[in-house]
C-alpha atoms as a PDB file:
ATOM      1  CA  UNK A   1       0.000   0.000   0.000  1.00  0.00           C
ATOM      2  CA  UNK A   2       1.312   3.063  -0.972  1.00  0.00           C
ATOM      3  CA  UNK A   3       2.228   5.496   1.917  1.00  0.00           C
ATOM      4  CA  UNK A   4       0.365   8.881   2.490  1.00  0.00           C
ATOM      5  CA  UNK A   5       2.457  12.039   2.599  1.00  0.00           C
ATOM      6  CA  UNK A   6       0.406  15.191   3.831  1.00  0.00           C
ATOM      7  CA  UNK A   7       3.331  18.372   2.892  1.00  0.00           C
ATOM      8  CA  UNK A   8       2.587  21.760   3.370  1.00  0.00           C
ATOM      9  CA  UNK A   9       2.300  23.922   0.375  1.00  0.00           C
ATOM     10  CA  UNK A  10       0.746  27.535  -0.514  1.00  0.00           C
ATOM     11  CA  UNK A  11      -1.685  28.674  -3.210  1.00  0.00           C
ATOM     12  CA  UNK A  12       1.056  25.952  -6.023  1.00  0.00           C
ATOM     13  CA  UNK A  13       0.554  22.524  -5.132  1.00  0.00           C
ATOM     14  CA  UNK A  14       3.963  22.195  -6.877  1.00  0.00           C
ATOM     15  CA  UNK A  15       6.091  24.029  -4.474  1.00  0.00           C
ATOM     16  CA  UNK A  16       6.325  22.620  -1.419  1.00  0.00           C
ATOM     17  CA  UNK A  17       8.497  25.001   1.160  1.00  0.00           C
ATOM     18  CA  UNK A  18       8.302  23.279   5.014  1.00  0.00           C
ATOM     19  CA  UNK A  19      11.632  22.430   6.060  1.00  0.00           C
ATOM     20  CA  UNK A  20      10.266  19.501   8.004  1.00  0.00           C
ATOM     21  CA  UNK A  21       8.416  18.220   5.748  1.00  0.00           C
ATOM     22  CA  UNK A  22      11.389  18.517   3.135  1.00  0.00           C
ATOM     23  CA  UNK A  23      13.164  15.494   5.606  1.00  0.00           C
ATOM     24  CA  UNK A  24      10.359  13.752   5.498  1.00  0.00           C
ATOM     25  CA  UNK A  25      10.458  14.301   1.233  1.00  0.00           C
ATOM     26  CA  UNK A  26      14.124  13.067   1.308  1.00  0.00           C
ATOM     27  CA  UNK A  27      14.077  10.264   4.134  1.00  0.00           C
ATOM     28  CA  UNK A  28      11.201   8.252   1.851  1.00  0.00           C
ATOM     29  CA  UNK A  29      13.448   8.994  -0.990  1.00  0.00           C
ATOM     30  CA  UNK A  30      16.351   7.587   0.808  1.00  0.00           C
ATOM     31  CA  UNK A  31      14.463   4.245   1.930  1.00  0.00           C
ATOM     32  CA  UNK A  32      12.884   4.205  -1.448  1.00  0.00           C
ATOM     33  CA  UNK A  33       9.570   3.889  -0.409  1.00  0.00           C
ATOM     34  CA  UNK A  34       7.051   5.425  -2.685  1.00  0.00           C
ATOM     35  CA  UNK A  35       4.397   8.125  -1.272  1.00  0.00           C
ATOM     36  CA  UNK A  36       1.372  10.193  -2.495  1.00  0.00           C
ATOM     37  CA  UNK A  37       1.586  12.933  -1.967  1.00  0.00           C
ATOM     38  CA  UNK A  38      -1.467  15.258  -0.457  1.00  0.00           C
ATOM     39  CA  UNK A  39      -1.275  18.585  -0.741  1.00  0.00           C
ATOM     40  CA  UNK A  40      -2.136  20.411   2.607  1.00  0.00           C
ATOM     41  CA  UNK A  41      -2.453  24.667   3.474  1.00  0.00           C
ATOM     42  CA  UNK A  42      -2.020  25.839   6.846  1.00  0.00           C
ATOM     43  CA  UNK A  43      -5.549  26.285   7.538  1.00  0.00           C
ATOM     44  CA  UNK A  44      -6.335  22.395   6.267  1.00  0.00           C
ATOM     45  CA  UNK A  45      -3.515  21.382   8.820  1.00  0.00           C
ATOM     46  CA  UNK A  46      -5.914  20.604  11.668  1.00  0.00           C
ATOM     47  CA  UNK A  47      -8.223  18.133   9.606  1.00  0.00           C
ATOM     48  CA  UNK A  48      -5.055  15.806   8.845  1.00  0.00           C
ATOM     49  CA  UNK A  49      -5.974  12.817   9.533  1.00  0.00           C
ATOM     50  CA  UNK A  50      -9.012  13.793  12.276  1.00  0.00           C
ATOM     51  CA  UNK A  51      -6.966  16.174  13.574  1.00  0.00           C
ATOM     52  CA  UNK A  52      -3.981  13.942  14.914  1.00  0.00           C
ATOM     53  CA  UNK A  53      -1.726  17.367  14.450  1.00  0.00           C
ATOM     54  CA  UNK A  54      -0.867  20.966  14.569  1.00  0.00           C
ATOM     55  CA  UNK A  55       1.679  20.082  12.550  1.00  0.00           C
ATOM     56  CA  UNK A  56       2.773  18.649   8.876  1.00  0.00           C
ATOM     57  CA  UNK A  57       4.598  16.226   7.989  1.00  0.00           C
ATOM     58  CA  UNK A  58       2.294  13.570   8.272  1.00  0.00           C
ATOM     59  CA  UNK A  59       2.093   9.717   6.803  1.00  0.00           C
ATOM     60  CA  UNK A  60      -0.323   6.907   6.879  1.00  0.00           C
ATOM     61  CA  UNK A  61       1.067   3.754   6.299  1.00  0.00           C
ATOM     62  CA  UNK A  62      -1.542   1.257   6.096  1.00  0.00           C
ATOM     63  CA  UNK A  63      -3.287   1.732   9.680  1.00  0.00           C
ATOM     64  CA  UNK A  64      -0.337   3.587  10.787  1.00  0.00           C
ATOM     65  CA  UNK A  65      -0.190   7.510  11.035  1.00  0.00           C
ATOM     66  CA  UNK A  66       3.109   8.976  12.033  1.00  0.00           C
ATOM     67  CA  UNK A  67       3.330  12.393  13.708  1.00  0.00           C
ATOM     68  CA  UNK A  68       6.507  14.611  13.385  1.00  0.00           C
ATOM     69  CA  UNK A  69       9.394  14.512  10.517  1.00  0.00           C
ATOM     70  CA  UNK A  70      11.979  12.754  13.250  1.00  0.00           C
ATOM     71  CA  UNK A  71       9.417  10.256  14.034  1.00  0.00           C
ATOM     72  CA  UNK A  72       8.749   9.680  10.768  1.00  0.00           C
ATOM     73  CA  UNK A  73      12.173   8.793  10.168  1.00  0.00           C
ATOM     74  CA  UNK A  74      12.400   6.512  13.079  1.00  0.00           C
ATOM     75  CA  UNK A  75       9.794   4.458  12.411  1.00  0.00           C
ATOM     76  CA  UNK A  76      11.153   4.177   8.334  1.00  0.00           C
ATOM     77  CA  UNK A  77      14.228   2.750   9.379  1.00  0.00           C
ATOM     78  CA  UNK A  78      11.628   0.514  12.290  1.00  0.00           C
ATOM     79  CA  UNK A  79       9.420  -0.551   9.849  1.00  0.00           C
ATOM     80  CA  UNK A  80      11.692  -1.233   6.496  1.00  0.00           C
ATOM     81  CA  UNK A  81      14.832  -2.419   7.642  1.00  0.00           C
ATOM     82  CA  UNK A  82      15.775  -4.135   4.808  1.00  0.00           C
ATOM     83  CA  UNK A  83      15.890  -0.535   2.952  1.00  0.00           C
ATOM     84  CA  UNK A  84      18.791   2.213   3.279  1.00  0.00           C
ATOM     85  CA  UNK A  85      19.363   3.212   6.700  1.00  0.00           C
ATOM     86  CA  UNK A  86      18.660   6.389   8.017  1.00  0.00           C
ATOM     87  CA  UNK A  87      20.750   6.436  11.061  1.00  0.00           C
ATOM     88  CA  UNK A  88      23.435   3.729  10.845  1.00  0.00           C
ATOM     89  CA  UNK A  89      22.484   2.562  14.424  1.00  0.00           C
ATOM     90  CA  UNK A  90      21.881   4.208  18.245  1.00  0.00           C
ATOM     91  CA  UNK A  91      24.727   6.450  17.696  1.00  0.00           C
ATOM     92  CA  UNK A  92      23.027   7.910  14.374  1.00  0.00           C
ATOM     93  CA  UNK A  93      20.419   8.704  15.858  1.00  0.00           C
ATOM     94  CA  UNK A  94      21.641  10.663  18.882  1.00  0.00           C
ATOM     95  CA  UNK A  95      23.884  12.265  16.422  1.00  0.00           C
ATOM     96  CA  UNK A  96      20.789  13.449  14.240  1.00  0.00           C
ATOM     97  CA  UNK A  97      18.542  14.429  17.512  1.00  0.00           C
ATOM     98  CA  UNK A  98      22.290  16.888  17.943  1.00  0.00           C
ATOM     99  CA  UNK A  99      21.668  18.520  14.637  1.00  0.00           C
ATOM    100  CA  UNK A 100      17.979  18.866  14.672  1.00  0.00           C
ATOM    101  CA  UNK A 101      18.387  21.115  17.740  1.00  0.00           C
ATOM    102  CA  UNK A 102      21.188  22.832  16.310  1.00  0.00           C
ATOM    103  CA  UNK A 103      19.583  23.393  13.468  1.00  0.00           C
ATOM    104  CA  UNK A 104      16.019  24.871  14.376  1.00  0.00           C
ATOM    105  CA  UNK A 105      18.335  26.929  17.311  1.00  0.00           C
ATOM    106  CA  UNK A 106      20.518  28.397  14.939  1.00  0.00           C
ATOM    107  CA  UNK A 107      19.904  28.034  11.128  1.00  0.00           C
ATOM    108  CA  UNK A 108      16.413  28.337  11.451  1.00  0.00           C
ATOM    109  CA  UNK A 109      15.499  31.473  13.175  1.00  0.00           C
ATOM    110  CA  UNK A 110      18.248  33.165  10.586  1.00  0.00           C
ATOM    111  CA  UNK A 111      16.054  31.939   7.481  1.00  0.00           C
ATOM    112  CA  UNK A 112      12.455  32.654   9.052  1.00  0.00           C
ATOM    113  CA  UNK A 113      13.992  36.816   9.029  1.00  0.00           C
ATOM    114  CA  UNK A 114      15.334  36.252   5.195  1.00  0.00           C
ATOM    115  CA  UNK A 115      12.113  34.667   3.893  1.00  0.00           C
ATOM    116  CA  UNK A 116       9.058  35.564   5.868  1.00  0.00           C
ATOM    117  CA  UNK A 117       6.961  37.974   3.416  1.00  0.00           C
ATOM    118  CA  UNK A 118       8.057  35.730   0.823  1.00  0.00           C
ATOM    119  CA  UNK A 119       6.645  33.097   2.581  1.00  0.00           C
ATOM    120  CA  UNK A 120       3.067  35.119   3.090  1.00  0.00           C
ATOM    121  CA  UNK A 121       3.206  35.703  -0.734  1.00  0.00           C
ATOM    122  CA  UNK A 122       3.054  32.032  -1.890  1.00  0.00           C
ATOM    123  CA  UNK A 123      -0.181  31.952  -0.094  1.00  0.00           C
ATOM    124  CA  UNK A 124      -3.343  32.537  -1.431  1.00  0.00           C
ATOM    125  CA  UNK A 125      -5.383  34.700   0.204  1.00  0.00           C
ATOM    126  CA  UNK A 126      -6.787  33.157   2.891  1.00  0.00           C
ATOM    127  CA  UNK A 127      -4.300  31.516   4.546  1.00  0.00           C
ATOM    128  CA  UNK A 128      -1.603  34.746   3.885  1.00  0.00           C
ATOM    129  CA  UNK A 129      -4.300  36.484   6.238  1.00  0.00           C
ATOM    130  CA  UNK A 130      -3.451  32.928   8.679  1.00  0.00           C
ATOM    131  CA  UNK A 131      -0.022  33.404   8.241  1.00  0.00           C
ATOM    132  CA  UNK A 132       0.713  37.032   8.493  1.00  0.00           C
ATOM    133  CA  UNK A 133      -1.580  37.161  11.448  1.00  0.00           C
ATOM    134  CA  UNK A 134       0.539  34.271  13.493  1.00  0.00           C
ATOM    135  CA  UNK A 135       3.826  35.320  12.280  1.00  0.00           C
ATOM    136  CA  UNK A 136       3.276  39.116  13.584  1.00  0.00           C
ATOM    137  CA  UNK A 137       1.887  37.652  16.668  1.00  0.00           C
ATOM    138  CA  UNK A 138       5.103  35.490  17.015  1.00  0.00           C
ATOM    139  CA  UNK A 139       7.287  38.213  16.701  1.00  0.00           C
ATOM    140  CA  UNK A 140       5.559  41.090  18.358  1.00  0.00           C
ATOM    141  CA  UNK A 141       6.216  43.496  14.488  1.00  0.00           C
ATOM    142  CA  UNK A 142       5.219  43.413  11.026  1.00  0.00           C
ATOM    143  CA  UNK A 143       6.562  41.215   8.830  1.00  0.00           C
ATOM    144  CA  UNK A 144       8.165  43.752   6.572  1.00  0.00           C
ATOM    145  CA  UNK A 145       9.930  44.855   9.973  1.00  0.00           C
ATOM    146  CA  UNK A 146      11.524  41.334  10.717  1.00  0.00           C
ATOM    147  CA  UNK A 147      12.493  41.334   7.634  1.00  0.00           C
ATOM    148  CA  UNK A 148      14.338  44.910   7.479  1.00  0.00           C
ATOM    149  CA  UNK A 149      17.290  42.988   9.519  1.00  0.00           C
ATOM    150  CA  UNK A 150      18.213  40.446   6.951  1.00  0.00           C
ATOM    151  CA  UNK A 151      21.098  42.277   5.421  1.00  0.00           C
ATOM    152  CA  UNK A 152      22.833  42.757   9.053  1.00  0.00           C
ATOM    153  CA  UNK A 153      22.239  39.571  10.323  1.00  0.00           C
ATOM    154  CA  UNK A 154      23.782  37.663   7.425  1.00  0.00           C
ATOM    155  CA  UNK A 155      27.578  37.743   7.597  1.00  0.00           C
ATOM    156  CA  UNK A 156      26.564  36.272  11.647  1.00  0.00           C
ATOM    157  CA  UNK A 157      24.794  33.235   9.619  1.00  0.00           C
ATOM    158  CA  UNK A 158      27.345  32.390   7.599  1.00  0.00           C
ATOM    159  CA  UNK A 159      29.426  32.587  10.497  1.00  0.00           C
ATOM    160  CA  UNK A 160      27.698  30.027  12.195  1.00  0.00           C
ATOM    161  CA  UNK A 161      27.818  27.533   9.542  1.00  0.00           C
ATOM    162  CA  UNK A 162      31.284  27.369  10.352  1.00  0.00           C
ATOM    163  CA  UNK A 163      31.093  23.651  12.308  1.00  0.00           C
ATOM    164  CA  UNK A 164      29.611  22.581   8.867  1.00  0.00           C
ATOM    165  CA  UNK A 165      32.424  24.036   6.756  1.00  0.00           C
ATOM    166  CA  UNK A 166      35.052  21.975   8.705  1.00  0.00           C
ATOM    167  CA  UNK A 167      33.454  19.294   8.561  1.00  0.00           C
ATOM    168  CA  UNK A 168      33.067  18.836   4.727  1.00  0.00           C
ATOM    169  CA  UNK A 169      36.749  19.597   4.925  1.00  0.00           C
ATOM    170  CA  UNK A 170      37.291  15.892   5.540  1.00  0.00           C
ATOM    171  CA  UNK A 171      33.793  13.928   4.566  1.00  0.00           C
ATOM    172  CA  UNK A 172      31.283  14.879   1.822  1.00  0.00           C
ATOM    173  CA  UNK A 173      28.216  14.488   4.083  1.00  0.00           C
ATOM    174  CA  UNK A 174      26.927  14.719   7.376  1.00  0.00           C
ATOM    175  CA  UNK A 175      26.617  11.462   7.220  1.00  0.00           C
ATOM    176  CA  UNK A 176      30.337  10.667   5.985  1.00  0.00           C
ATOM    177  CA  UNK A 177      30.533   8.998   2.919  1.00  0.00           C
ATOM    178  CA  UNK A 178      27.083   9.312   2.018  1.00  0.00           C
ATOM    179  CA  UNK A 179      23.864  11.376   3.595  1.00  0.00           C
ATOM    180  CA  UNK A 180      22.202   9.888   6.554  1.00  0.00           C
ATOM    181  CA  UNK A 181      18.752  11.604   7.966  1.00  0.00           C
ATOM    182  CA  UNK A 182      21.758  13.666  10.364  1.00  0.00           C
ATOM    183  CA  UNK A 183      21.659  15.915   6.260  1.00  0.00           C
ATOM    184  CA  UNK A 184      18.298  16.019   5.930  1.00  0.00           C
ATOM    185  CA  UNK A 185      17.780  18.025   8.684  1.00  0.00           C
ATOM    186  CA  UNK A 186      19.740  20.404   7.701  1.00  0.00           C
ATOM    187  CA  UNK A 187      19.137  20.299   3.588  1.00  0.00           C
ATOM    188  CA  UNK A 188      15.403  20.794   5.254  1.00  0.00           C
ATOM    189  CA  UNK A 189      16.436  24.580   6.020  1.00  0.00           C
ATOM    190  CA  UNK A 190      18.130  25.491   3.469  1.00  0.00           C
ATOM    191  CA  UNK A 191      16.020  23.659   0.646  1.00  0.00           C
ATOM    192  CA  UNK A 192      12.940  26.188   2.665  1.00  0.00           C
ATOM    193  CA  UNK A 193      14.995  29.077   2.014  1.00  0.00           C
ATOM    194  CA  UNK A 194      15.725  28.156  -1.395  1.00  0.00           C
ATOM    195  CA  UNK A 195      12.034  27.249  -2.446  1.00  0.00           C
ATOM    196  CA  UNK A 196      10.638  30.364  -0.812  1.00  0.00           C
ATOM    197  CA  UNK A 197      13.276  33.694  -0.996  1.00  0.00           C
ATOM    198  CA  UNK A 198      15.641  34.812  -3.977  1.00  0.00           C
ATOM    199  CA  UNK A 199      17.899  35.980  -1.013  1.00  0.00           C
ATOM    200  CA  UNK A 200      21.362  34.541  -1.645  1.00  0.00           C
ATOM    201  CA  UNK A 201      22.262  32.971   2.017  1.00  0.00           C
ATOM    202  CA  UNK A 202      25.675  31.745   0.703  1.00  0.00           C
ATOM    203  CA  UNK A 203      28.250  32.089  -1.971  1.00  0.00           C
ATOM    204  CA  UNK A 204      28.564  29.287  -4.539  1.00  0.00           C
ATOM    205  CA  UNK A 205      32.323  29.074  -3.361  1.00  0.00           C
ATOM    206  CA  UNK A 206      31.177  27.788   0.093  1.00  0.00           C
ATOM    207  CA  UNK A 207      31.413  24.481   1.097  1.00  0.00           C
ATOM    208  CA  UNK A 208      28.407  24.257   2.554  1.00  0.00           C
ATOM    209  CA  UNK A 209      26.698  25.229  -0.587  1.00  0.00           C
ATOM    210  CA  UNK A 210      28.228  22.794  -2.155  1.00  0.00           C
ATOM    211  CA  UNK A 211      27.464  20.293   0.106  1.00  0.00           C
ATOM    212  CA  UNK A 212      23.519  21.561  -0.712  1.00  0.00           C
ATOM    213  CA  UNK A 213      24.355  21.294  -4.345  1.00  0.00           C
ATOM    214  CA  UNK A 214      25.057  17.672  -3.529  1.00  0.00           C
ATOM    215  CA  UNK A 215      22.328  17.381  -1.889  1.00  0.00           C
ATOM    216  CA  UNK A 216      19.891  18.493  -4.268  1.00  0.00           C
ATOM    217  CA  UNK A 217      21.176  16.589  -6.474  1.00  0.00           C
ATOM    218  CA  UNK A 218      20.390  13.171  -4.643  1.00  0.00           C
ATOM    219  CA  UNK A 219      17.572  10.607  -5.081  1.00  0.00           C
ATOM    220  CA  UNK A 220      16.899  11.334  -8.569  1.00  0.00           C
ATOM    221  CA  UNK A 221      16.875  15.487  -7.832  1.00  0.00           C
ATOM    222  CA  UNK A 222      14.160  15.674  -6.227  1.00  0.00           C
ATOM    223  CA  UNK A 223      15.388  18.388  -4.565  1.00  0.00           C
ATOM    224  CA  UNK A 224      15.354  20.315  -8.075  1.00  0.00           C
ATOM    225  CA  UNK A 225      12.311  19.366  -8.767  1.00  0.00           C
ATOM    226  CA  UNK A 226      11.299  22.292  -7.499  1.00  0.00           C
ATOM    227  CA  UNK A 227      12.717  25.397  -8.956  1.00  0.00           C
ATOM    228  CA  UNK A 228      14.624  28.315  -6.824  1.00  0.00           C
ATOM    229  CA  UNK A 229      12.437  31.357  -5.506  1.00  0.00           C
ATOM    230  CA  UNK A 230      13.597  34.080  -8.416  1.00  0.00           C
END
């Protein structure tokens, strides 16, 4: 039975832009598990599945509905584990539950400031009015106001990615020789930038660009599937 795959998208069903549910995209990939995918706006969210979340991704699997992208992943690598690993083992896994909170502590917040009216515009009209509403709420301004402080916090986000950079000095992946669910998390963000701003976050000399180049370029492309924000 084919799995269920509910991924957030705006007014285009084609361009998907959650960073979680962008693992989820890329750990199904990875086991090679195929999924249908179903289409869900922020204000459909709560009727997933009788309401079993506030949050996408979701997947039914048979009689099986999975909350959470991490989850997700755990219970691919539980329930096929004849497929691709997603963790390599205990260690992998504490290693990826590392990087998930690094990731939504640090690289997150950063891309939330680059791409938030961006974000609002690839709604349609209803849920922008959702959107802009929670966001503002969030962060106590207008959007257009969290926004204005892109430009100075950028050369601090790049700064942070430093870890990353010396680590692709010696291994091509998070992962080592080949991605693990550890990249995923972190191709999540920056895929989420990519899909929803034209703001350049990096150079194309960086490593860690290149590492997303990589990246995107896994499982087929998927990943390119869906064109850059211009």
């Amino acid at each position: 039975m084919t799995i269920l795959f509910y991924d957030l998208v705006g007014h285009d069903a084609q361009r998907p832009f959650s960073p979680h549910c962008w693992k989820t995209k890329m750990a199904l990939a990875h086991k090679g598990l195929d999924a249908t995918k179903v289409p869900t706006r922020f204000l459909e969210v709560p009727e997933v599945e009788g309401g079993v979340s506030k949050t996408v991704p979701v997947i039914r699997d048979g009689d099986r509905v999975v909350v959470d992208s991490f989850a997700i992943a755990l219970y691919l690598d539980e329930a096929y584990p004849e497929r691709p690993t997603l963790f390599s083992g205990e260690g992998g896994k504490a290693t990826a539950r590392f990087i998930e909170r690094w990731s939504q502590l640090t690289i997150h917040p950063y891309i939330a400031t680059v791409a938030l009216t961006d974000l609002n515009a690839m709604q349609d009209e209803t849920n922008a009015a959702y959107f802009r509403e929670n966001r503002e709420q969030r962060y106590g301004k207008r959007l257009e106001e969290v926004v204005a402080s892109r430009d100075g916090g950028l050369a601090g986000f790049r700064a942070s990615l430093e870890p990353l950079r010396s680590m692709f000095s010696y291994q091509p992946f998070i992962g080592g020789v080949s991605p693990l669910f550890a990249d995923y998390i972190v191709f999540g963000a920056l895929q989420w930038a990519r899909v929803a701003s034209p703001y350049r976050l990096l150079d194309d000399s960086d490593s860690v660009s290149q590492w997303f180049e990589r990246c995107l370029d896994l499982h087929g492309g998927i990943g390119r599937q869906v064109a850059a924000a211009a």
